[in-house]
C-alpha atoms as a PDB file:
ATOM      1  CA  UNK A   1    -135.412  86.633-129.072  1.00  0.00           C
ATOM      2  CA  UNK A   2    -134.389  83.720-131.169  1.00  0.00           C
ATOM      3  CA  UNK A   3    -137.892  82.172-131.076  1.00  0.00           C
ATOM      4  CA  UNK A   4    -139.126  85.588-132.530  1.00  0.00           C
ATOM      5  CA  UNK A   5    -136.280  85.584-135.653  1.00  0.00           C
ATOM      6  CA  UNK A   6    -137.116  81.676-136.391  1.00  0.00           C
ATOM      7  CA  UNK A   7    -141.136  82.441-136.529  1.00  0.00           C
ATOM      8  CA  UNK A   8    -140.330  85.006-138.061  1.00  0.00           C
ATOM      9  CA  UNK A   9    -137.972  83.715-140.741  1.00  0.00           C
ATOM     10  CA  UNK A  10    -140.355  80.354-140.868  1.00  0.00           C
ATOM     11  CA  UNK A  11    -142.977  82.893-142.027  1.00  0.00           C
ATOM     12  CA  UNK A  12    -141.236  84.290-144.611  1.00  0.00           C
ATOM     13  CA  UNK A  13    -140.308  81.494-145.848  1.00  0.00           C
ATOM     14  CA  UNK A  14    -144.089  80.220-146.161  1.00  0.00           C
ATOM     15  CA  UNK A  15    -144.638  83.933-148.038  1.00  0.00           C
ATOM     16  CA  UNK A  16    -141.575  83.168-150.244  1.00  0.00           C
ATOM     17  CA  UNK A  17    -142.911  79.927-151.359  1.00  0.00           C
ATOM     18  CA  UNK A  18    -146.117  80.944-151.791  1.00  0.00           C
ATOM     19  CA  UNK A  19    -144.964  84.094-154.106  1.00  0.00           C
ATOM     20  CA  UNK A  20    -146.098  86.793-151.962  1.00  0.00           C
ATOM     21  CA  UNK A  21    -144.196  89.497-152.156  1.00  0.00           C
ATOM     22  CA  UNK A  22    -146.088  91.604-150.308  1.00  0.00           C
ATOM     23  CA  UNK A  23    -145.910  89.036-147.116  1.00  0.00           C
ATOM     24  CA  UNK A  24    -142.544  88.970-147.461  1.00  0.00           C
ATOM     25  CA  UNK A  25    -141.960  92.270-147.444  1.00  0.00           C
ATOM     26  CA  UNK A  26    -144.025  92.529-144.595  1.00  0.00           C
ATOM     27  CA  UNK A  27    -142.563  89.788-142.026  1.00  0.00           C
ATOM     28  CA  UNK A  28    -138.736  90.995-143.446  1.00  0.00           C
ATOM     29  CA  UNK A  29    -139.512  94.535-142.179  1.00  0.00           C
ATOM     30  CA  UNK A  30    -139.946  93.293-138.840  1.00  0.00           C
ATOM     31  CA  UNK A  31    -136.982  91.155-138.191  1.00  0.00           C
ATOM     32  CA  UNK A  32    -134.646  92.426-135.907  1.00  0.00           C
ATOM     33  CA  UNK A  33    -131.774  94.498-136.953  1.00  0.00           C
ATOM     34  CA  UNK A  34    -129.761  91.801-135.142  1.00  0.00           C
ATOM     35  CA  UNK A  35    -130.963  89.049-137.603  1.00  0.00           C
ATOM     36  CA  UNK A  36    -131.776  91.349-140.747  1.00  0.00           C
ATOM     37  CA  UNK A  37    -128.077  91.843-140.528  1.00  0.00           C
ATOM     38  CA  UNK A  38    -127.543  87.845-140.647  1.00  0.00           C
ATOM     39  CA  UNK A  39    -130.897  87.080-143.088  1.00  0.00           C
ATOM     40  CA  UNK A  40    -128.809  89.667-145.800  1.00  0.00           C
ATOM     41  CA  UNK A  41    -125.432  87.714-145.260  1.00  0.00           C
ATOM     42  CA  UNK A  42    -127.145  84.757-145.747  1.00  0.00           C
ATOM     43  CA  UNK A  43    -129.246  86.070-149.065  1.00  0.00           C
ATOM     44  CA  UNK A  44    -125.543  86.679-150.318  1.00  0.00           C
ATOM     45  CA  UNK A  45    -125.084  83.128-150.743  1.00  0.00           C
ATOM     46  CA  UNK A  46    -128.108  82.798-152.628  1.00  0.00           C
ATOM     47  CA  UNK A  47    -129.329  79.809-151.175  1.00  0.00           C
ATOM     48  CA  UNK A  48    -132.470  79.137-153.018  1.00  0.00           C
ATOM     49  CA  UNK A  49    -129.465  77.716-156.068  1.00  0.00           C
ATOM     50  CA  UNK A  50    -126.832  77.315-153.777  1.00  0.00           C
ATOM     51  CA  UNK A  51    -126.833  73.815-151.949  1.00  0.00           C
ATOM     52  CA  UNK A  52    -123.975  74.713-150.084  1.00  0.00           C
ATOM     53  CA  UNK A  53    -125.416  77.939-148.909  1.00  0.00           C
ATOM     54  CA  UNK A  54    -125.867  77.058-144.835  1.00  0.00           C
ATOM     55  CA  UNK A  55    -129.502  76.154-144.397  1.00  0.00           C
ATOM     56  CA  UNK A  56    -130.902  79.018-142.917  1.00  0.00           C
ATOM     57  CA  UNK A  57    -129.148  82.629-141.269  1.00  0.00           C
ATOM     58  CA  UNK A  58    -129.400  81.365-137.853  1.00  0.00           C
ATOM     59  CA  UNK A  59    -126.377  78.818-139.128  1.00  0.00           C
ATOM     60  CA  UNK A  60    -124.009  81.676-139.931  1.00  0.00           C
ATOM     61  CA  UNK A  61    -121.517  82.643-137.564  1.00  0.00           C
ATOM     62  CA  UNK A  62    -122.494  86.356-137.433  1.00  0.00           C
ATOM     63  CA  UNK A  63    -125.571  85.412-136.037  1.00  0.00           C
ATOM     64  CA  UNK A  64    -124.088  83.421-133.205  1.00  0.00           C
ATOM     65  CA  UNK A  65    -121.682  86.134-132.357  1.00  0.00           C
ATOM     66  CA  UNK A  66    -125.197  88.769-132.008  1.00  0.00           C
ATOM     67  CA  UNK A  67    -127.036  86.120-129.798  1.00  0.00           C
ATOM     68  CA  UNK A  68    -123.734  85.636-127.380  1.00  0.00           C
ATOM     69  CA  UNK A  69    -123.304  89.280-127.157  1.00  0.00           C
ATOM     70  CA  UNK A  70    -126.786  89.831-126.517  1.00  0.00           C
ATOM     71  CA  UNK A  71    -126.975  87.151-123.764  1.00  0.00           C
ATOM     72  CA  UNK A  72    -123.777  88.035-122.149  1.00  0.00           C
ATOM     73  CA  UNK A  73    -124.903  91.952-122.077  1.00  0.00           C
ATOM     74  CA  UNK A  74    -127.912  90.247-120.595  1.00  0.00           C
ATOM     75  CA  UNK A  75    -126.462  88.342-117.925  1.00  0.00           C
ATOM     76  CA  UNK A  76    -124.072  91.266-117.382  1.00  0.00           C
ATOM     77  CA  UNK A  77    -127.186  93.562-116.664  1.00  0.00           C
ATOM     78  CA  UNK A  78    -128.886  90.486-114.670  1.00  0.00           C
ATOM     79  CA  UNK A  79    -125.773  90.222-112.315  1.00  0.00           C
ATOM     80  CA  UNK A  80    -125.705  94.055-111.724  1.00  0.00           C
ATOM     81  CA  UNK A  81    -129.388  94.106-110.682  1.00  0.00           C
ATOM     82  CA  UNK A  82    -128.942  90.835-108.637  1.00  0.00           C
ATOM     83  CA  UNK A  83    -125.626  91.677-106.391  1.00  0.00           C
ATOM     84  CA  UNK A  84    -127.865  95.668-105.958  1.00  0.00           C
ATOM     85  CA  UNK A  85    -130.830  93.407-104.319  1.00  0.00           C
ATOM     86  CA  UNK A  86    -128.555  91.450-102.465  1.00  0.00           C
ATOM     87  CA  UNK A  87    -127.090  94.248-100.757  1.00  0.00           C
ATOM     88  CA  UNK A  88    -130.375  96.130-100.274  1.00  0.00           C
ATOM     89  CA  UNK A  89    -131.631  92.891 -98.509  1.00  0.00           C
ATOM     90  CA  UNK A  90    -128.910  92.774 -95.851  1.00  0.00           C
ATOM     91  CA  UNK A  91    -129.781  96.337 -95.568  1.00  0.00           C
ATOM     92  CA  UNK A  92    -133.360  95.367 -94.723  1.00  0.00           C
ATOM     93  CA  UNK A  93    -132.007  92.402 -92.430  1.00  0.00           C
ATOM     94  CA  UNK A  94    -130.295  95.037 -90.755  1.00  0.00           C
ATOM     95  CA  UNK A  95    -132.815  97.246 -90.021  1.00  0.00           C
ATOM     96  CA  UNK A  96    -135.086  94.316 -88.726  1.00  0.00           C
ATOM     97  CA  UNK A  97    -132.628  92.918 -86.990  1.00  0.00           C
ATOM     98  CA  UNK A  98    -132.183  96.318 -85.083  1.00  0.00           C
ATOM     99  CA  UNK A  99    -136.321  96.603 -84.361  1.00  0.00           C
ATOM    100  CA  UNK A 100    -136.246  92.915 -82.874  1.00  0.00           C
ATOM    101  CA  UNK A 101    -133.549  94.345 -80.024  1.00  0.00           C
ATOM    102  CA  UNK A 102    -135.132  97.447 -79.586  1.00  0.00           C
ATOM    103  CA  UNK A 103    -138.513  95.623 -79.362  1.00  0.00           C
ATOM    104  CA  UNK A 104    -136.638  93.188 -76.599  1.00  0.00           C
ATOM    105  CA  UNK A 105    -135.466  96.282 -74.732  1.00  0.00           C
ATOM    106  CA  UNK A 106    -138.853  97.207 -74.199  1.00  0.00           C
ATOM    107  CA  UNK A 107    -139.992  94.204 -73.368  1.00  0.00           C
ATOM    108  CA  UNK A 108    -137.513  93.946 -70.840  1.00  0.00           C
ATOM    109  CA  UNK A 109    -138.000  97.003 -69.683  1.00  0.00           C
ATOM    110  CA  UNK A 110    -141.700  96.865 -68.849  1.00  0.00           C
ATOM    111  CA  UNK A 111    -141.395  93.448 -67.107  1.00  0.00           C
ATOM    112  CA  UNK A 112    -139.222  94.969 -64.991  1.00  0.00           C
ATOM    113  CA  UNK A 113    -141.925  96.010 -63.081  1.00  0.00           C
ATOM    114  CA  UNK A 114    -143.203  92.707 -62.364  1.00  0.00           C
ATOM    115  CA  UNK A 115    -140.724  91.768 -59.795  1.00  0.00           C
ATOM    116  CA  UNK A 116    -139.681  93.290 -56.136  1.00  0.00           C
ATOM    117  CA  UNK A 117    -136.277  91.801 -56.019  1.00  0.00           C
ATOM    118  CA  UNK A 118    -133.939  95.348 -55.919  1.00  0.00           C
ATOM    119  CA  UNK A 119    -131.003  93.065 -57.600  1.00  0.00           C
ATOM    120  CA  UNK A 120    -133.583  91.440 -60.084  1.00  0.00           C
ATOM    121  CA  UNK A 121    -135.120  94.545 -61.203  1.00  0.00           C
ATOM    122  CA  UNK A 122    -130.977  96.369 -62.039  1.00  0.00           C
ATOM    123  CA  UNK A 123    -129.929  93.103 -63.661  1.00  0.00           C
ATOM    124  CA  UNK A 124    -132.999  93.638 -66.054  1.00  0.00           C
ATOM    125  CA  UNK A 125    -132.619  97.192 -66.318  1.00  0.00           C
ATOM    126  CA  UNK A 126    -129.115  96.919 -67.721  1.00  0.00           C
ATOM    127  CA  UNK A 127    -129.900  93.908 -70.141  1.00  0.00           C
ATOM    128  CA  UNK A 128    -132.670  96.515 -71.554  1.00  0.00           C
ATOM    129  CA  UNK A 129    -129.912  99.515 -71.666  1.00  0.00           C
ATOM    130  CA  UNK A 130    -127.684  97.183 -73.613  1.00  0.00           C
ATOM    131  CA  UNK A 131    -130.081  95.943 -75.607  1.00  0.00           C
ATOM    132  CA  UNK A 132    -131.036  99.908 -76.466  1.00  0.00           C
ATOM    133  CA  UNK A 133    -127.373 100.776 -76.871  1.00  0.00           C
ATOM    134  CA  UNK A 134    -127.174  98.106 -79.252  1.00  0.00           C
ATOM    135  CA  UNK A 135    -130.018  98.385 -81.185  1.00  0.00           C
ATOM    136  CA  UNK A 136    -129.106 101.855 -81.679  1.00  0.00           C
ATOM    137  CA  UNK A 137    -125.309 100.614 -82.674  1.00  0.00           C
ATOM    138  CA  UNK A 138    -126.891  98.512 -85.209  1.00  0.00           C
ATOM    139  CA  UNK A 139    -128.870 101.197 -86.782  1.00  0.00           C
ATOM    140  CA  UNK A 140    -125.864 103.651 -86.810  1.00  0.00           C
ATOM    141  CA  UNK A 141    -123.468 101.332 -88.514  1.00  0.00           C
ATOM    142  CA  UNK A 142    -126.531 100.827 -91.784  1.00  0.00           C
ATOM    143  CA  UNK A 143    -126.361 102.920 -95.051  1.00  0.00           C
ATOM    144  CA  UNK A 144    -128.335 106.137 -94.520  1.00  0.00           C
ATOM    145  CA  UNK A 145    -131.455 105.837 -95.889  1.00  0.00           C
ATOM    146  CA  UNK A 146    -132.398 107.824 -99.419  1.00  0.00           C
ATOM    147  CA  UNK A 147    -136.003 108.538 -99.723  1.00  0.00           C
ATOM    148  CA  UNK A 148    -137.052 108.817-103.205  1.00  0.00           C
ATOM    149  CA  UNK A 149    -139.764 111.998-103.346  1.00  0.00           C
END
């Protein structure tokens, strides 16, 4: 935003030099209430016979204050949006996490029928139940899901 407010204040600047009143006119209706408010404190000090008028309304103070508060809404906003994607990732970890050991448990469970060994086949039929049991424990302990229709 402070790129716009300097090409726009370079511009009217050119128009003001030039004498066009009508440019002027045109690039100060499109400042941004922000700097308008700043570009009026600063005609105040009338600093086209002023030389200790500060150079330009980006200098004053009040238009520092605007910019900070503007960035730090900003970065508030930012933050907000970043820590609500963090948290819907580890959701979505979750849930994959959860399809990888239910995916294993049936794995397991059809290899089972590869081997004869009575003892071999239990032992793999209880790693698959656990797996199941906690694939399912995984998916019970995630945030419901809200389906946006």
């Amino acid at each position: 935003m402070q790129a716009l407010d300097v090409t726009l204040f370079t511009q009217w600047l050119n128009a003001y030099s030039g004498g066009d009143r009508k440019l002027q006119d045109f690039y100060r209706s499109r400042f941004r209430p922000q700097f308008r408010l700043s570009f009026e404190e600063w005609l105040k000090t009338h600093p086209m016979d002023n030389p200790d008028a500060p150079l330009s309304p980006i200098a004053l103070p009040s238009y520092s204050r605007n910019v900070n508060r503007e960035a730090a809404r900003l970065e508030a906003e930012g933050s907000r949006y970043f820590k609500r994607g963090a948290r819907a990732n580890d959701i979505s970890d979750g849930f994959v996490q959860s399809t990888v050991i239910l995916a294993l448990a049936l794995f397991i469970g059809g290899v089972v029928q590869a081997f004869s060994a009575l003892w071999l086949r239990v032992t793999l039929l209880g790693v698959a139940s656990l797996s199941v049991l906690l694939g399912l424990a995984r998916i019970i302990s995630l945030p419901a899901l809200r389906l946006a229709l």
